[in-house]
C-alpha atoms as a PDB file:
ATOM      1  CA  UNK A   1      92.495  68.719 163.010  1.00  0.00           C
ATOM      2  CA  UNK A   2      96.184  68.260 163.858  1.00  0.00           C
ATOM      3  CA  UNK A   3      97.840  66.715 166.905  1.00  0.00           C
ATOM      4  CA  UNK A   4      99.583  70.021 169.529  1.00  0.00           C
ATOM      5  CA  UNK A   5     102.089  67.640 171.105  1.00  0.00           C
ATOM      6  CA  UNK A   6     103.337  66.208 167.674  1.00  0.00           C
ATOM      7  CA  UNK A   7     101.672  68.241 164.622  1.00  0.00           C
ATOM      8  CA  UNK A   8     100.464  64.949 162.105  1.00  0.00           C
ATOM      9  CA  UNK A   9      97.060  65.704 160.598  1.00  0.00           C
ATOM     10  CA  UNK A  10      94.265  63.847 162.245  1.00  0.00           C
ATOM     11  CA  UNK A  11      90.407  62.887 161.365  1.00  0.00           C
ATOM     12  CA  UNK A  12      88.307  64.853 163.478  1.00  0.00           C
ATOM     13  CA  UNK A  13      86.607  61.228 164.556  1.00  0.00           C
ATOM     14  CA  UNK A  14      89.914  60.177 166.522  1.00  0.00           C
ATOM     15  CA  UNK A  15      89.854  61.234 170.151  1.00  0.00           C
ATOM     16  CA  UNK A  16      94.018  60.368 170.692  1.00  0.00           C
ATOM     17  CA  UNK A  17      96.667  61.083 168.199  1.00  0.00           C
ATOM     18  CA  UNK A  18      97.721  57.584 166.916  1.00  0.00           C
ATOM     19  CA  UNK A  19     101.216  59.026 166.512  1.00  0.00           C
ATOM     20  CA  UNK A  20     102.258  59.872 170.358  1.00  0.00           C
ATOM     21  CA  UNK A  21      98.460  59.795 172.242  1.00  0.00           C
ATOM     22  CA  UNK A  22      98.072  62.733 173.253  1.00  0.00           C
ATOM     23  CA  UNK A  23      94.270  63.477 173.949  1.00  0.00           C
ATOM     24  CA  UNK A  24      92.403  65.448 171.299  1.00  0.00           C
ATOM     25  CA  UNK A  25      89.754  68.177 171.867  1.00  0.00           C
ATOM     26  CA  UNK A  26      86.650  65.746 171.174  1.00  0.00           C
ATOM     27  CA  UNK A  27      88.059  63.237 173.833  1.00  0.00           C
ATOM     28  CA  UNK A  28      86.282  62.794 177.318  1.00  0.00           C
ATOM     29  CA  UNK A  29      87.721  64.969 180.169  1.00  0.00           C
ATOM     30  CA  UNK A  30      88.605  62.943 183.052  1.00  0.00           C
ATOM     31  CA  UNK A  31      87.102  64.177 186.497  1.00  0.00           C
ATOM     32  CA  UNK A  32      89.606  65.768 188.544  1.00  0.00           C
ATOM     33  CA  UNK A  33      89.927  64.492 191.960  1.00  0.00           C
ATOM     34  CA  UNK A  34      87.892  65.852 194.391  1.00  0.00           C
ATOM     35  CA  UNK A  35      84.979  65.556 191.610  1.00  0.00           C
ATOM     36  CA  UNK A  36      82.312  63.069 191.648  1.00  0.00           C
ATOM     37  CA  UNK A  37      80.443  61.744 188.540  1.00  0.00           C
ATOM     38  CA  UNK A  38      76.676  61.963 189.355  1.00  0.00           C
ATOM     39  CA  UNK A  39      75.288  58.425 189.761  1.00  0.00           C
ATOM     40  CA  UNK A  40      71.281  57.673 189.007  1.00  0.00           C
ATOM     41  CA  UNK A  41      70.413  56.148 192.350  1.00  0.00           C
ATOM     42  CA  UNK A  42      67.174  56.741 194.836  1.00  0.00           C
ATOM     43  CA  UNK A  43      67.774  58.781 198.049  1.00  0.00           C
ATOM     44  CA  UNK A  44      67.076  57.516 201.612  1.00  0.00           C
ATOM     45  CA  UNK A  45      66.321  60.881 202.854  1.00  0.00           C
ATOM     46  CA  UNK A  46      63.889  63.439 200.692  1.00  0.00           C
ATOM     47  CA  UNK A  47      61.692  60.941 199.103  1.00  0.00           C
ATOM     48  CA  UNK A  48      57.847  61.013 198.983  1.00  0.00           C
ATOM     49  CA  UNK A  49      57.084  57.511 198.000  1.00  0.00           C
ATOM     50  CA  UNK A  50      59.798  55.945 195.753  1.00  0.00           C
ATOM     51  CA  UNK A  51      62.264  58.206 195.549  1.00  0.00           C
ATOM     52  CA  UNK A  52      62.763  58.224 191.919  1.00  0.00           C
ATOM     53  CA  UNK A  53      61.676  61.832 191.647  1.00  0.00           C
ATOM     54  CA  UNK A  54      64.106  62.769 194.001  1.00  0.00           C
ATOM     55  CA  UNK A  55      66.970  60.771 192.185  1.00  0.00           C
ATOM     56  CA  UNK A  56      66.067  62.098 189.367  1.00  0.00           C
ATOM     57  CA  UNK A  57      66.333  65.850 189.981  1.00  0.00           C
ATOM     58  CA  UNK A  58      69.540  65.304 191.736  1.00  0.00           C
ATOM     59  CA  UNK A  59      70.970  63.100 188.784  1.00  0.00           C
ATOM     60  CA  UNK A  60      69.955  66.022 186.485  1.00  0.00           C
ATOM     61  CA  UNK A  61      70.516  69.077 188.739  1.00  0.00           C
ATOM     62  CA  UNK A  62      66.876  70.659 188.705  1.00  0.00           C
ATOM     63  CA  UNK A  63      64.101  70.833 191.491  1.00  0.00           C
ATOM     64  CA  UNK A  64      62.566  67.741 192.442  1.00  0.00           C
ATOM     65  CA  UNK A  65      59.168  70.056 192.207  1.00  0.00           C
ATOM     66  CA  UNK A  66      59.715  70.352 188.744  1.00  0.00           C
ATOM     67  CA  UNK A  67      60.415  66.499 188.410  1.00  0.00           C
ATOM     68  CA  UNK A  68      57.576  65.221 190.175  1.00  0.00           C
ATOM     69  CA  UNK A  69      55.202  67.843 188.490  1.00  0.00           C
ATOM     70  CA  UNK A  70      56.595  66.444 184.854  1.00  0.00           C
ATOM     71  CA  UNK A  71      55.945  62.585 186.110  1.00  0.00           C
ATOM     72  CA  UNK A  72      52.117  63.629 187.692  1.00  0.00           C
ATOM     73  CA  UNK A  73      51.444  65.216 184.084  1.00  0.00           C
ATOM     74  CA  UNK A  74      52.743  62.160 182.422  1.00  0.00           C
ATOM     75  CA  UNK A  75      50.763  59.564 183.858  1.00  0.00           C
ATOM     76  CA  UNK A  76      47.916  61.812 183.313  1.00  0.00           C
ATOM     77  CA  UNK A  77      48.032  62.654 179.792  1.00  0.00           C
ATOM     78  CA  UNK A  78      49.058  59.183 177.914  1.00  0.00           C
ATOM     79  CA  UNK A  79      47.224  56.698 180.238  1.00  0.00           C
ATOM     80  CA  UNK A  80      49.604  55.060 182.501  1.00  0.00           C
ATOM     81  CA  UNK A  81      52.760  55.976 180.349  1.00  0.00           C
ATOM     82  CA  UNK A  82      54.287  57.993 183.128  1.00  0.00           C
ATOM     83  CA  UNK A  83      53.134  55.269 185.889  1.00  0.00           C
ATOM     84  CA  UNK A  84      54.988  52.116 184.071  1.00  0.00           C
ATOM     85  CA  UNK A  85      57.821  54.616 183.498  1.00  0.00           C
ATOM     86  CA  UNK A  86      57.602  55.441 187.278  1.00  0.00           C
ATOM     87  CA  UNK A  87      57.775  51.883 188.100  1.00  0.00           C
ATOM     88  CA  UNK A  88      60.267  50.638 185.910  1.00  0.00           C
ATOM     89  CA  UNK A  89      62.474  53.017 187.305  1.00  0.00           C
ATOM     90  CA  UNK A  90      61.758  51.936 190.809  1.00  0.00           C
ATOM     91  CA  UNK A  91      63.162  48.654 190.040  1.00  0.00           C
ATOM     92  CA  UNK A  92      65.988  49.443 188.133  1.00  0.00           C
ATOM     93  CA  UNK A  93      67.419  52.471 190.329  1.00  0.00           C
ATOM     94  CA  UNK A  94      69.722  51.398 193.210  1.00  0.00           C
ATOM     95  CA  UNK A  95      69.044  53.134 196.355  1.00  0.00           C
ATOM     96  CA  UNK A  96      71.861  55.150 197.631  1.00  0.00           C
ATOM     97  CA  UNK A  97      74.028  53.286 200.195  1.00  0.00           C
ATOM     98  CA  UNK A  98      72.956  53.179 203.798  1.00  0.00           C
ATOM     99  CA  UNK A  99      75.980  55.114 205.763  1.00  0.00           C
ATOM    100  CA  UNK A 100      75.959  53.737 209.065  1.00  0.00           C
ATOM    101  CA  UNK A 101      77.653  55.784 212.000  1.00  0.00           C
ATOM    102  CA  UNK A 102      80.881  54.531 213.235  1.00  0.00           C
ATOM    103  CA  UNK A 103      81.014  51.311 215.979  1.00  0.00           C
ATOM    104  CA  UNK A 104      80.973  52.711 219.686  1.00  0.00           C
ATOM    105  CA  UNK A 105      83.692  51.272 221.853  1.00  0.00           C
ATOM    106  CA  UNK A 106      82.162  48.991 224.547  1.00  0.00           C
ATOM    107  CA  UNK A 107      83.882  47.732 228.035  1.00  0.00           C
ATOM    108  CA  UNK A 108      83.369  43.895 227.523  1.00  0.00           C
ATOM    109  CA  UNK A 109      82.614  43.775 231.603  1.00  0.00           C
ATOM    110  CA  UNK A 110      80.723  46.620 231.333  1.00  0.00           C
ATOM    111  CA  UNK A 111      77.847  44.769 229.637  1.00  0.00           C
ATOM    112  CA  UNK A 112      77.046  47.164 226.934  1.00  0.00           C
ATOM    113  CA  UNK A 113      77.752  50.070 228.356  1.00  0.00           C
ATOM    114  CA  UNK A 114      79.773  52.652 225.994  1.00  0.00           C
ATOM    115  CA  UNK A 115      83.406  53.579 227.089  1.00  0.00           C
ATOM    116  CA  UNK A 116      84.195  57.076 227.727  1.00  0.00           C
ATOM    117  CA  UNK A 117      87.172  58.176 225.133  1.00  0.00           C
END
């Protein structure tokens, strides 16, 4: 492989050229902005009892049908396999973070009572 800002021959293991580091075509692509990189985390919203299903499909990008049909058919053909794998991942997924709705404005005579904007 050889470097296309500089030219020097390069392993095909290096992911920079160690001459002037430009980025090779085995090195990670940077998300642009605008992009988010998926993140394994349980939903609030969607979830049947756990939500690890649900995180699950949406971490991969396939139906949560298809996810929760896969976990029912592994904790029913090994014994219990896809149950401890089911709970394990209860306890080590986050759930997602609670977005609260914006503080309303409040008259402090008013007692409570929101201000009209």
């Amino acid at each position: 492989m050889y470097c296309t800002s500089c030219g020097i021959e390069l392993p095909d293991s290096h992911r920079y050229c160690n001459q002037c580091g430009t980025r090779t075509a085995t090195a990670p692509v940077a998300p642009q902005a605008g992009q988010t990189i998926p993140r394994l985390s349980r939903p609030r919203a969607g979830r049947k009892i756990a939500g690890v299903c649900a995180g699950l499909a949406r971490y991969l990008g396939i139906d949560v049908t298809l996810v929760r049909i896969l976990m029912v058919a592994l904790a029913l053909c090994p014994p219990s396999c896809g149950l401890i794998f089911y709970v394990i991942c209860w306890i080590a997924m986050p759930n997602d973070v609670l977005l609260l709705p914006p503080p309303v404005a409040t008259n402090p005579n008013s007692q409570g009572v929101p201000v009209a904007s």
